[in-house]
C-alpha atoms as a PDB file:
ATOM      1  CA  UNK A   1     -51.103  52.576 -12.647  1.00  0.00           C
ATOM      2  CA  UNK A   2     -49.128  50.679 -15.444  1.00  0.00           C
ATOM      3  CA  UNK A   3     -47.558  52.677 -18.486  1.00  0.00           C
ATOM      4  CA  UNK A   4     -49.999  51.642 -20.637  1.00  0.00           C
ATOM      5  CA  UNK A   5     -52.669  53.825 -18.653  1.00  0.00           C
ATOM      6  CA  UNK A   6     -50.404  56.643 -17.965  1.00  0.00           C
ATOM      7  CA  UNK A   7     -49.748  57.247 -21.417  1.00  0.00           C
ATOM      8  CA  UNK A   8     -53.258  57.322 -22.483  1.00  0.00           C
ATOM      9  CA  UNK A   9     -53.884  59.643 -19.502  1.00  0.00           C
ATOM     10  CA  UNK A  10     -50.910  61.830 -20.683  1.00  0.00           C
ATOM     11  CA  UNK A  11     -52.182  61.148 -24.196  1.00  0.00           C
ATOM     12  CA  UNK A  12     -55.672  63.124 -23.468  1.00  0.00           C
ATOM     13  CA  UNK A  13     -54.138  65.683 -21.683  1.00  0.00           C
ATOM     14  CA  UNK A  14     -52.418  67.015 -24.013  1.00  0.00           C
ATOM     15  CA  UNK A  15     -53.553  65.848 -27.110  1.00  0.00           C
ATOM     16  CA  UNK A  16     -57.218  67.117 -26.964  1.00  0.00           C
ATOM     17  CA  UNK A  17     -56.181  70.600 -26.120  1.00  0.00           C
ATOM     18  CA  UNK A  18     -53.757  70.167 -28.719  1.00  0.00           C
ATOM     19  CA  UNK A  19     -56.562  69.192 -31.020  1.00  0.00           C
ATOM     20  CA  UNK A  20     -59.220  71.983 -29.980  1.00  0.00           C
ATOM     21  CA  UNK A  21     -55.741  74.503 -30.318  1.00  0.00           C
ATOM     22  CA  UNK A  22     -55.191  72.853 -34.322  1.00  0.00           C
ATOM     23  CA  UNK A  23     -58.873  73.383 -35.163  1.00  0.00           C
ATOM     24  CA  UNK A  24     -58.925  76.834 -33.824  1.00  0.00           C
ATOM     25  CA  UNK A  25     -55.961  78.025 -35.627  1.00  0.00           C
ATOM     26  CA  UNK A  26     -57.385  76.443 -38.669  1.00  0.00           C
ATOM     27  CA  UNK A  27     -60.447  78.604 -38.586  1.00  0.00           C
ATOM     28  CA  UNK A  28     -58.485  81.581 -37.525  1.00  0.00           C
ATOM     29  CA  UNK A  29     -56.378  80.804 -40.720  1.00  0.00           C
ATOM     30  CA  UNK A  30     -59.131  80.630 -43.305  1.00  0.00           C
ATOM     31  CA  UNK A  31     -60.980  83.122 -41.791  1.00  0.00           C
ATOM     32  CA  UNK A  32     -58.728  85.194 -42.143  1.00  0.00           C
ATOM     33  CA  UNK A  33     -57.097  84.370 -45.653  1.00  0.00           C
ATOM     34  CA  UNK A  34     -56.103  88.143 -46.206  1.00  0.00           C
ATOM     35  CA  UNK A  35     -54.221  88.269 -43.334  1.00  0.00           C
ATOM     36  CA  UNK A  36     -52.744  85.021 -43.643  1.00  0.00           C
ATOM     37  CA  UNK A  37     -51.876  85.484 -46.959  1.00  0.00           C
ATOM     38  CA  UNK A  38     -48.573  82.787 -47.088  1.00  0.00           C
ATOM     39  CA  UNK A  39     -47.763  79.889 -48.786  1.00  0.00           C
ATOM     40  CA  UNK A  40     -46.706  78.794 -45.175  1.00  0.00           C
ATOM     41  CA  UNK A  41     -50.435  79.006 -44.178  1.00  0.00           C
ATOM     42  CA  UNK A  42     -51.952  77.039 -46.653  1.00  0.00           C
ATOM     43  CA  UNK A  43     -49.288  74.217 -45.929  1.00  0.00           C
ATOM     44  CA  UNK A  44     -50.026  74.766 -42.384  1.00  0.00           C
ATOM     45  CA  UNK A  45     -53.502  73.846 -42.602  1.00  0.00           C
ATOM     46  CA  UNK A  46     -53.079  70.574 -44.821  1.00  0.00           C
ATOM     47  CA  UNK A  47     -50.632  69.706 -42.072  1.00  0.00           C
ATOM     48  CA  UNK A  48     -52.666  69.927 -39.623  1.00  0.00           C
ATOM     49  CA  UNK A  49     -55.506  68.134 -40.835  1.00  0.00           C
ATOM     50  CA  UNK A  50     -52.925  65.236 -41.468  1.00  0.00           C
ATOM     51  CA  UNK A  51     -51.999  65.621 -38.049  1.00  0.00           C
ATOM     52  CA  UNK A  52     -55.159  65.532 -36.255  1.00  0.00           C
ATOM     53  CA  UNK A  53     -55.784  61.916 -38.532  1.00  0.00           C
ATOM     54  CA  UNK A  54     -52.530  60.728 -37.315  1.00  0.00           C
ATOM     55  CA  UNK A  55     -52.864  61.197 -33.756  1.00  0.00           C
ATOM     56  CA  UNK A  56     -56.472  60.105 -33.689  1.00  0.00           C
ATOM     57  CA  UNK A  57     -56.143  56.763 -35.740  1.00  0.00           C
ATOM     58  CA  UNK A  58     -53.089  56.035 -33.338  1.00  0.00           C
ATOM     59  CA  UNK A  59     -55.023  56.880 -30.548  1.00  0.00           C
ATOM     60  CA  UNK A  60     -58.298  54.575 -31.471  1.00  0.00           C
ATOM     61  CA  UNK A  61     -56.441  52.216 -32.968  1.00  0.00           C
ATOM     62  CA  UNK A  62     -52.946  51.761 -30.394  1.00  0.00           C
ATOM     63  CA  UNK A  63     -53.789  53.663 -27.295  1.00  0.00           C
ATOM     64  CA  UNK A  64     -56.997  53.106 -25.828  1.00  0.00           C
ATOM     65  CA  UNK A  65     -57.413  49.346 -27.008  1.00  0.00           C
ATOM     66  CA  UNK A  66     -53.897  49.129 -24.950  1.00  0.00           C
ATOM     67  CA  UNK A  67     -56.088  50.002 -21.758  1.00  0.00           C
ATOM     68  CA  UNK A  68     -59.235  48.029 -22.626  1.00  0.00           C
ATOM     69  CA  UNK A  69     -60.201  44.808 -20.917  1.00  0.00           C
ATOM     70  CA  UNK A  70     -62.245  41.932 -22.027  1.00  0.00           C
ATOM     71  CA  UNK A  71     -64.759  43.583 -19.431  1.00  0.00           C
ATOM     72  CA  UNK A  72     -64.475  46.956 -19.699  1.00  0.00           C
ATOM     73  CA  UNK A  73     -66.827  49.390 -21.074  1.00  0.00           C
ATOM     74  CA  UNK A  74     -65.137  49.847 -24.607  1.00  0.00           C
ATOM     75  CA  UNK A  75     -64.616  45.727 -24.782  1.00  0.00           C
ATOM     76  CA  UNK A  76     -67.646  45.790 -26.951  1.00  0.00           C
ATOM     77  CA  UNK A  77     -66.893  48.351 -28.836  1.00  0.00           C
ATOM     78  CA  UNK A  78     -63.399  46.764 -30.021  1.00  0.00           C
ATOM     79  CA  UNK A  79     -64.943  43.200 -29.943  1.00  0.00           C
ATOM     80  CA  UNK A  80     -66.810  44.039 -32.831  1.00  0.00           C
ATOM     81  CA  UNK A  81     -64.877  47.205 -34.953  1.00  0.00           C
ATOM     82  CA  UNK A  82     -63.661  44.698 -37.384  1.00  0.00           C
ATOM     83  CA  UNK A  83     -67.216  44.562 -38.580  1.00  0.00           C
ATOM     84  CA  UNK A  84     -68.168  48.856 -39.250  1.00  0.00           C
ATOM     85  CA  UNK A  85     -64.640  49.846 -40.270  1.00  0.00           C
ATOM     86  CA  UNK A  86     -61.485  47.949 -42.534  1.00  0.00           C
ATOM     87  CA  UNK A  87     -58.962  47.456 -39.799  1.00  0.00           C
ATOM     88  CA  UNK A  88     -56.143  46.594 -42.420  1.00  0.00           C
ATOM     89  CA  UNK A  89     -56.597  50.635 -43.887  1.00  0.00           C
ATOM     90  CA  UNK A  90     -56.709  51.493 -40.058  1.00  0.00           C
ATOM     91  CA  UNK A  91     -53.373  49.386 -39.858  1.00  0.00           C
ATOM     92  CA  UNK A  92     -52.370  50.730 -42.618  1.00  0.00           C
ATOM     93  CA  UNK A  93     -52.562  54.382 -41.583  1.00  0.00           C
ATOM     94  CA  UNK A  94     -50.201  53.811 -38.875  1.00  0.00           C
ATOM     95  CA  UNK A  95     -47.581  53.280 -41.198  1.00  0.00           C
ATOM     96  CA  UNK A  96     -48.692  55.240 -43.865  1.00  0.00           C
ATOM     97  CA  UNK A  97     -48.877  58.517 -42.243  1.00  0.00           C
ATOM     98  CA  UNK A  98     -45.079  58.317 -41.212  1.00  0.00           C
ATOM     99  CA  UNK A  99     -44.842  58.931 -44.904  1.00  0.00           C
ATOM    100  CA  UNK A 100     -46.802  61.900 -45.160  1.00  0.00           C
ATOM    101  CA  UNK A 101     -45.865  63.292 -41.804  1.00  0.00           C
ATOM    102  CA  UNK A 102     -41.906  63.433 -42.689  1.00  0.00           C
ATOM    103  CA  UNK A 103     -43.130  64.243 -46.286  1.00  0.00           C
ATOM    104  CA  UNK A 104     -44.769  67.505 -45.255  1.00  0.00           C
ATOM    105  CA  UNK A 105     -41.921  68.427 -42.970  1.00  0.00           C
ATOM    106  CA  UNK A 106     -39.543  68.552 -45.790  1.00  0.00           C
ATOM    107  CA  UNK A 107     -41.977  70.193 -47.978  1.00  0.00           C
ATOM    108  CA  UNK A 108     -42.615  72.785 -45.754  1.00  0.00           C
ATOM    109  CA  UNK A 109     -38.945  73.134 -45.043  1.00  0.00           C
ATOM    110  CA  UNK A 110     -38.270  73.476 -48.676  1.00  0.00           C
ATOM    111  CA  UNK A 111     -41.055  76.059 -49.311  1.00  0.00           C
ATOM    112  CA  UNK A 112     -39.159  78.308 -46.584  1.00  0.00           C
ATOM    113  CA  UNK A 113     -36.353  77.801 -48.711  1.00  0.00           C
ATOM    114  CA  UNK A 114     -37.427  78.554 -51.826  1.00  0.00           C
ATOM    115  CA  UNK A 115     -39.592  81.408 -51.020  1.00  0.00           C
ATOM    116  CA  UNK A 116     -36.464  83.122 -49.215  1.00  0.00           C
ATOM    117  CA  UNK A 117     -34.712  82.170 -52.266  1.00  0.00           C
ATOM    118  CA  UNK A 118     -37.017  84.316 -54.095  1.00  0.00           C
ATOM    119  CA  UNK A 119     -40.377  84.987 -53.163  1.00  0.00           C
ATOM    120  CA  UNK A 120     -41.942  86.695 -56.134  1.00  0.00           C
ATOM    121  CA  UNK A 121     -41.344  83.444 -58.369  1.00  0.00           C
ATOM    122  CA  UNK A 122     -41.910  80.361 -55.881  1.00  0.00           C
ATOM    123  CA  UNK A 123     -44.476  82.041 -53.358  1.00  0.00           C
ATOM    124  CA  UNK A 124     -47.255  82.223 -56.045  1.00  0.00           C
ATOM    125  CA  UNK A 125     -46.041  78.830 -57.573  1.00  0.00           C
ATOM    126  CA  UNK A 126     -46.926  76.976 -53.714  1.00  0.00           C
ATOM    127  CA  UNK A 127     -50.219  78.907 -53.443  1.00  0.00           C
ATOM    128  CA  UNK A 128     -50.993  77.626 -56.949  1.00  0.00           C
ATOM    129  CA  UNK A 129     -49.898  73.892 -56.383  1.00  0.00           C
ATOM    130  CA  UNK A 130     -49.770  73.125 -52.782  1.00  0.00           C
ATOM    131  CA  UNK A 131     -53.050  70.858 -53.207  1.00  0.00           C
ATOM    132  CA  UNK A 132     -51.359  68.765 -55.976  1.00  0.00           C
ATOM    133  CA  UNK A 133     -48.265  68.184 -53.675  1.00  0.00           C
ATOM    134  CA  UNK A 134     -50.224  67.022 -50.710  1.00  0.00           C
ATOM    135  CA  UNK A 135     -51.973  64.492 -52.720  1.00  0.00           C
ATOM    136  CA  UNK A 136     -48.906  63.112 -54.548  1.00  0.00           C
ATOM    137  CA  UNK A 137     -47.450  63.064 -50.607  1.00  0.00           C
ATOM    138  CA  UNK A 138     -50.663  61.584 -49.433  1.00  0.00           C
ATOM    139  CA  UNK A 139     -51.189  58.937 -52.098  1.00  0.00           C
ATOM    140  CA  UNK A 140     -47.607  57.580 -53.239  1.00  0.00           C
ATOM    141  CA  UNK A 141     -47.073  56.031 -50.038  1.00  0.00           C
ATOM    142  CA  UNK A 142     -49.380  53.542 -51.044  1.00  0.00           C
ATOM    143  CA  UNK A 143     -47.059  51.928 -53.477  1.00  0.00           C
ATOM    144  CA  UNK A 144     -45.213  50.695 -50.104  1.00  0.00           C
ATOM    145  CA  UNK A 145     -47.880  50.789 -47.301  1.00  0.00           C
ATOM    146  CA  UNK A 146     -50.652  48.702 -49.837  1.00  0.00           C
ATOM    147  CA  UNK A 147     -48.964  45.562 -48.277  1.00  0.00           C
ATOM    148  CA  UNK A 148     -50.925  45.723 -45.338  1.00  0.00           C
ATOM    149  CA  UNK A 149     -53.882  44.950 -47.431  1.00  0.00           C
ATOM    150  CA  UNK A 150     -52.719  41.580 -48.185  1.00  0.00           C
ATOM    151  CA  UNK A 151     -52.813  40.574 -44.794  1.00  0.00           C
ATOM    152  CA  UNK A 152     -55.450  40.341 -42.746  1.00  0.00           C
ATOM    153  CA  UNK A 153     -55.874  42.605 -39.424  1.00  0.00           C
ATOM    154  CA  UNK A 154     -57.840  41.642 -36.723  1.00  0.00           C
ATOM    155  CA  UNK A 155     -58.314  43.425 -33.331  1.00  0.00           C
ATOM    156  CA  UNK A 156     -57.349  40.666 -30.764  1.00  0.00           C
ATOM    157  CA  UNK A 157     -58.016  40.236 -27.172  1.00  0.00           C
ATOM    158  CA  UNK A 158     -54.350  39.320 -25.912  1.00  0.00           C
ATOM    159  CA  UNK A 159     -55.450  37.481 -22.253  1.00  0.00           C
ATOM    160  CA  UNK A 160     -52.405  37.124 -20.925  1.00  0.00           C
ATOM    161  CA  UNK A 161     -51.758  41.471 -21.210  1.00  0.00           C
ATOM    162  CA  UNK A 162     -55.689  41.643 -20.500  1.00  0.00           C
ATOM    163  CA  UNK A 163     -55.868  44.034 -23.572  1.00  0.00           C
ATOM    164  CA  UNK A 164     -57.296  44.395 -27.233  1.00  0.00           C
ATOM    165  CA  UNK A 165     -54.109  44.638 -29.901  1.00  0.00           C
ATOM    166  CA  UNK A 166     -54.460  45.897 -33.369  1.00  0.00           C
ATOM    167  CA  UNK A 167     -52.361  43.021 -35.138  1.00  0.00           C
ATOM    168  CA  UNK A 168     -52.123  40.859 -38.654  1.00  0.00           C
ATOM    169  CA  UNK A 169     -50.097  37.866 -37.265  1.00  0.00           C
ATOM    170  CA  UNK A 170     -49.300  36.846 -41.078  1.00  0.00           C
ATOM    171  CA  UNK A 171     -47.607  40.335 -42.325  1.00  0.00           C
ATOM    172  CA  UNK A 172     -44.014  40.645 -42.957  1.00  0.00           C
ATOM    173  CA  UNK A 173     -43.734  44.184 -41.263  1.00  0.00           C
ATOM    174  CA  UNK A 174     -39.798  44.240 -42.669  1.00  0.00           C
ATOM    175  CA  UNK A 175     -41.094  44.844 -46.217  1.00  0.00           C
ATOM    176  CA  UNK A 176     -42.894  48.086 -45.175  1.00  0.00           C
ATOM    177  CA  UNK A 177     -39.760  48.991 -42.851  1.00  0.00           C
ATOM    178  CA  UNK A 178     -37.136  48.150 -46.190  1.00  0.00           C
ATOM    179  CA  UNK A 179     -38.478  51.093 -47.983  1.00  0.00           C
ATOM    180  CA  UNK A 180     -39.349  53.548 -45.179  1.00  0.00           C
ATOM    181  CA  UNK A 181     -36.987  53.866 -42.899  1.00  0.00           C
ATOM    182  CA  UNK A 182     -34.238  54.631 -46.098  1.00  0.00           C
ATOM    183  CA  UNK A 183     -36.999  57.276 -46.447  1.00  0.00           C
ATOM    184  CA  UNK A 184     -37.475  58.292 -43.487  1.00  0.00           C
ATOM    185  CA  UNK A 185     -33.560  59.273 -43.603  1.00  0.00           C
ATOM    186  CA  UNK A 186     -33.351  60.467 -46.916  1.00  0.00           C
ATOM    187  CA  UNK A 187     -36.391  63.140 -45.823  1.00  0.00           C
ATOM    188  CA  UNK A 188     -34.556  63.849 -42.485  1.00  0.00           C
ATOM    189  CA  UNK A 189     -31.512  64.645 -44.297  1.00  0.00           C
ATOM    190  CA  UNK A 190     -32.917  67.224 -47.071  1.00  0.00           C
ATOM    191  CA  UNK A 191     -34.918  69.063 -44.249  1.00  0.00           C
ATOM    192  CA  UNK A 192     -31.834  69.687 -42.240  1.00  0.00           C
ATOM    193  CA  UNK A 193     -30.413  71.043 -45.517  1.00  0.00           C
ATOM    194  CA  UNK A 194     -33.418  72.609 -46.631  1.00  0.00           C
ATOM    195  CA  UNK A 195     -32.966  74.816 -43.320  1.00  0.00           C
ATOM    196  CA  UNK A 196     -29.565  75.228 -42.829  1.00  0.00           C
ATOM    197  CA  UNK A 197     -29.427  77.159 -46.517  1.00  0.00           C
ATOM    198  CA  UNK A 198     -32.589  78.435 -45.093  1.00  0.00           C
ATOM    199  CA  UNK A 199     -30.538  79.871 -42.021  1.00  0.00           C
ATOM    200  CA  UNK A 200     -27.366  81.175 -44.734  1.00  0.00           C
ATOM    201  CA  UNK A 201     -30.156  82.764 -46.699  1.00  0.00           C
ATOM    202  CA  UNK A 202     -31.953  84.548 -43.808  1.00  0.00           C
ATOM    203  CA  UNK A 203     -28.382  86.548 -42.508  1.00  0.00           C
ATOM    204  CA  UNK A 204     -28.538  88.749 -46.194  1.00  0.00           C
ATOM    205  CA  UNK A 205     -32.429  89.686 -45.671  1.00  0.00           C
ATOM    206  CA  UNK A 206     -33.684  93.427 -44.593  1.00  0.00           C
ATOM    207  CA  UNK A 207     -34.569  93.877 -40.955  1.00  0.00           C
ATOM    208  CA  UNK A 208     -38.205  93.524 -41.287  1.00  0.00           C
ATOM    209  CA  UNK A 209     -37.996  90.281 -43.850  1.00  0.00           C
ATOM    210  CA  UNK A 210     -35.671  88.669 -41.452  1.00  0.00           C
ATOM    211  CA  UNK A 211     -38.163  89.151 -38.479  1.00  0.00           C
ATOM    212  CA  UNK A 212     -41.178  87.443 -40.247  1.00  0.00           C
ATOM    213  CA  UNK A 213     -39.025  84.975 -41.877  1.00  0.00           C
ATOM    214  CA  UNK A 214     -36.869  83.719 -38.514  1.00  0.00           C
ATOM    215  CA  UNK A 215     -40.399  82.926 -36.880  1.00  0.00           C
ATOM    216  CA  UNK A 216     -41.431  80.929 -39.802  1.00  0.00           C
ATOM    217  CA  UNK A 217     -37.926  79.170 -39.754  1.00  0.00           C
ATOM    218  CA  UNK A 218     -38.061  78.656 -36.020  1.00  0.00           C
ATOM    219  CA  UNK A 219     -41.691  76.883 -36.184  1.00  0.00           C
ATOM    220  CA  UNK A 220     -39.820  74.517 -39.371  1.00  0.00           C
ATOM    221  CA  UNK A 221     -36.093  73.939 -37.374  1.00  0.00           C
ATOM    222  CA  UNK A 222     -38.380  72.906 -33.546  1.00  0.00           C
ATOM    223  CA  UNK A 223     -40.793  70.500 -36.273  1.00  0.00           C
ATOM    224  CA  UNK A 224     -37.444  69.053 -37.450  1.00  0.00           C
ATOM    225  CA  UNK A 225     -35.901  68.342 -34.160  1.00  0.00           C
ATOM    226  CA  UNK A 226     -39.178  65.904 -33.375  1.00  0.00           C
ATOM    227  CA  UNK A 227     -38.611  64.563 -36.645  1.00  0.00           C
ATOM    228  CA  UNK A 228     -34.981  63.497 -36.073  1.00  0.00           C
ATOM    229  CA  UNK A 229     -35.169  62.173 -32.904  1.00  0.00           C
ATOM    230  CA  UNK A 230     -38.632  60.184 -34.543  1.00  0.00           C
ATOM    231  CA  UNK A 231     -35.574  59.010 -37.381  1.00  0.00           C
ATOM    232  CA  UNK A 232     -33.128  57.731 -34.800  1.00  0.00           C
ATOM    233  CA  UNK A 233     -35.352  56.034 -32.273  1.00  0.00           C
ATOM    234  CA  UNK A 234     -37.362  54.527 -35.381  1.00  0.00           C
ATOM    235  CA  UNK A 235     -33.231  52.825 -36.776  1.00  0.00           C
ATOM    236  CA  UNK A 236     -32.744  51.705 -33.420  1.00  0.00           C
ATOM    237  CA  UNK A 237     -35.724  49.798 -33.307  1.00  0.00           C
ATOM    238  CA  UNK A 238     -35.611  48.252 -36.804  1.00  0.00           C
ATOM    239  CA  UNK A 239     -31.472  47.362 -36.767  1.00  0.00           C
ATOM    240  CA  UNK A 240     -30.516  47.146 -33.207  1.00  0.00           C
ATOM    241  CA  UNK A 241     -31.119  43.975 -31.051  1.00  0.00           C
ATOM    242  CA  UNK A 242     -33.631  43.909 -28.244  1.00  0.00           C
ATOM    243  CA  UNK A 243     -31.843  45.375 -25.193  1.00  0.00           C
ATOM    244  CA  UNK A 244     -32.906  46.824 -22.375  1.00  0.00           C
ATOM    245  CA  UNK A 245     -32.297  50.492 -23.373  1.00  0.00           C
ATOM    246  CA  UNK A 246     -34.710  49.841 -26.707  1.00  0.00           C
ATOM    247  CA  UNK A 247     -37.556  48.530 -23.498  1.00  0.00           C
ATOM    248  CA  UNK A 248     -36.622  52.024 -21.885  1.00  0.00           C
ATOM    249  CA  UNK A 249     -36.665  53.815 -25.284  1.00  0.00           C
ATOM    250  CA  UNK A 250     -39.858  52.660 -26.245  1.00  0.00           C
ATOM    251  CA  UNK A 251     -41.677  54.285 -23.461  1.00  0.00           C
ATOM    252  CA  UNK A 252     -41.189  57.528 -24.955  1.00  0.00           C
ATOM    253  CA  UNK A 253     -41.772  56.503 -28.468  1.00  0.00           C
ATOM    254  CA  UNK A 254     -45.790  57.802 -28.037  1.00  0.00           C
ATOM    255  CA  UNK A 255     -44.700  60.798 -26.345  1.00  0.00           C
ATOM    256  CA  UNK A 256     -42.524  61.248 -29.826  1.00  0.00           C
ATOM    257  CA  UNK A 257     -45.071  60.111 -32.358  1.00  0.00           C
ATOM    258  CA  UNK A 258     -47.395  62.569 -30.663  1.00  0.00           C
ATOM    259  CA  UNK A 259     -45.372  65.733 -30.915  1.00  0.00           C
ATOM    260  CA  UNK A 260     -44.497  65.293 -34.322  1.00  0.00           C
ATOM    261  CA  UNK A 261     -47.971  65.492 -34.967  1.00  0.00           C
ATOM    262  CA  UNK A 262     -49.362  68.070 -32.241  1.00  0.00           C
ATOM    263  CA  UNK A 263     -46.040  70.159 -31.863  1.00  0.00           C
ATOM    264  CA  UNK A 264     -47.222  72.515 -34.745  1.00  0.00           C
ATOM    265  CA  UNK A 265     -49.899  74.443 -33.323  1.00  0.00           C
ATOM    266  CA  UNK A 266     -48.542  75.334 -29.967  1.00  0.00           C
ATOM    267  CA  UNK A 267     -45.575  76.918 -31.972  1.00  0.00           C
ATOM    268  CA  UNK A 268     -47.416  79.073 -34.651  1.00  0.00           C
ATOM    269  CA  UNK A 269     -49.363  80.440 -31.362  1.00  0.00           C
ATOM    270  CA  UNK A 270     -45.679  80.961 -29.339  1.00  0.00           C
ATOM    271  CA  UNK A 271     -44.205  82.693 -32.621  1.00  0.00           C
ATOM    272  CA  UNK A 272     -47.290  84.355 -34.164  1.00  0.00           C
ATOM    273  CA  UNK A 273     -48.835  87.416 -32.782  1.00  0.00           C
ATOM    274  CA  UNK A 274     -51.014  87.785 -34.927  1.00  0.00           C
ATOM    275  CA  UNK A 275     -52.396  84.433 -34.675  1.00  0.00           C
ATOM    276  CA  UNK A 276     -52.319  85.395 -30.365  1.00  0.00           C
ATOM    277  CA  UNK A 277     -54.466  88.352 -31.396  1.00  0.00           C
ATOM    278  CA  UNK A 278     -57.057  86.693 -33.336  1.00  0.00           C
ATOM    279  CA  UNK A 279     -57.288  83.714 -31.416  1.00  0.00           C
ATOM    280  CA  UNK A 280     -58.802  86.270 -28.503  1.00  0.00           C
ATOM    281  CA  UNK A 281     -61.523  88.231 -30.494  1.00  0.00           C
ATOM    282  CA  UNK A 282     -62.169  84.545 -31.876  1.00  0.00           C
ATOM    283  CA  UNK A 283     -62.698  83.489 -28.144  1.00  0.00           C
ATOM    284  CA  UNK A 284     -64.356  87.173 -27.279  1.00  0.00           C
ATOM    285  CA  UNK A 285     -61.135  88.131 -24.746  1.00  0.00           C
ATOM    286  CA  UNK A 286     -60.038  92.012 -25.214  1.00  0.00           C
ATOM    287  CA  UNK A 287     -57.795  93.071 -27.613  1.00  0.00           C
ATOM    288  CA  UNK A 288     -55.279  95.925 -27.486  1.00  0.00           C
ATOM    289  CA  UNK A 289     -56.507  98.206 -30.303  1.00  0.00           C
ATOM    290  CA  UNK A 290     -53.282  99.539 -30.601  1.00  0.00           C
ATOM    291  CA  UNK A 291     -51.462  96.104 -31.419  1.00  0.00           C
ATOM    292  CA  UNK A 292     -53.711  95.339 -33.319  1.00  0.00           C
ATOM    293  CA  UNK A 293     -53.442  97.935 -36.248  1.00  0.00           C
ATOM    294  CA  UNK A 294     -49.618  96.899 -36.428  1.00  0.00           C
ATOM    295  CA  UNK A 295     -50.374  93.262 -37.699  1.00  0.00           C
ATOM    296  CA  UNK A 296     -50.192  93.972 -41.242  1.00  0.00           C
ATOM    297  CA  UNK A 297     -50.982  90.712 -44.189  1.00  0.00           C
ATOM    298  CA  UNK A 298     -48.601  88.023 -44.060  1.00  0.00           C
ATOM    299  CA  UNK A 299     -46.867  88.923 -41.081  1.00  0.00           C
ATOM    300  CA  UNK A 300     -46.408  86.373 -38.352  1.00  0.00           C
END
């Protein structure tokens, strides 16, 4: 089996359970809005939807035409995408959402901040505005990423791989890479120091505070660790010369690009009980009683 293959097949293993887990605790989440009454939650489930979009344009768009031959069953289906669907905003996306991804993790590392900082001032402010940040994050990008537009993108049939490649042969991919990788850092950088005053902060708060707030911080601090490896393998690639470690790096770059985005929910269901608890009368399993009285609102 060559890589390609095995990291599609590792790609569906755990990325459609990852999905079906995202869209679960989604529902749980709005469901439930009274319980999950944080500014955390609401940024939680604009993440994820970004998320979900990420892994599945890469996954359309980079993994399975990586697997497809010129006589396979999805051939056709790749032969002719360029003619339903704009494969330069599909291009696009690829780069674009590396924006918005890193975006959201310093966002969401900032609102931890903040709302330890003091809650009764910020907390209402993110449940107010939340909305208008994700757009800004969602949109600005484009001031950088609308240079894929001026290309064209075509989905090729490379023979001599005997697979389909997303490509625009004519697009200098170093004036996307200019801008976003110096971003990429500069976003890296304020998260770490978004949570380490986050971690300063947490030491001076009661017992019970501390105990809600050091799962949220945990879920942020794991998010960030995907997001700075993402940073350094991302450098080595754009300013180092071809060697063999960057051919041995690159086989886990997928494996990277996919947790950042699918990392999220598996940790709000390790740290949350009370997501754990609603996610089995959701799914009809038994419920200690008991436990369940405990959870009280915006507890984790």
């Amino acid at each position: 089996m060559s890589s390609a293959s095995i990291t599609v097949t590792l790609s569906i293993l755990y990325g459609f359970p990852s999905l079906f887990l995202y869209i679960l605790t989604i529902i749980i989440v709005l469901k439930n809005k009274k319980k999950f009454d944080s500014s955390f939650f609401n940024l939680y489930v604009f993440d994820g939807f970004m998320n979900m979009f990420t892994y599945l344009n890469v996954f359309f768009a980079g993994r399975i035409p990586s697997v497809t031959c010129d006589t396979c069953v999805l051939a056709p289906v790749y032969r002719n995408v360029g003619r339903f669907i704009s494969l330069n905003f599909v291009l696009a996306m690829i780069y674009h959402m590396a924006y918005v991804q890193y975006s959201i993790t310093t966002l969401v590392s900032l609102n931890r901040f903040s709302v330890m900082l003091k809650s009764h001032m910020f907390e209402p402010i993110w449940k107010k505005y939340t909305w208008l940040f994700i757009i800004l994050i969602y949109f600005l990008p484009f001031l950088n990423t609308k240079t894929v537009f001026r290309y064209e993108a075509e989905m090729k049939y490379i023979k001599d791989l005997s697979r389909y490649s997303l490509v625009s042969p004519d697009m200098n991919v170093s004036l996307i890479f200019s801008i976003s990788i110096p971003f990429m850092i500069l976003a890296m950088s304020l998260t770490i120091l978004f949570n380490i005053a986050s971690v300063v902060f947490l030491h001076g708060m009661s017992i019970q505070r501390k105990q809600t707030e050091s799962k949220f911080l945990f879920i942020t601090i794991i998010t960030c660790g995907f997001q700075l490896v993402g940073t350094i393998m991302s450098v080595c690639f754009v300013y180092l010369e071809p060697s063999d470690f960057l051919e041995k790096l690159a086989l886990i770059v997928p494996f990277m690009s996919d947790g950042l985005s699918l990392i999220q929910p598996w940790l709000l269901l390790g740290f949350s009980s009370a997501i754990r608890m609603e996610m089995k009368k959701t799914l009809g399993w038994e419920v200690n009683k008991r436990k369940v009285s405990q959870v009280q609102s915006v507890t984790i």
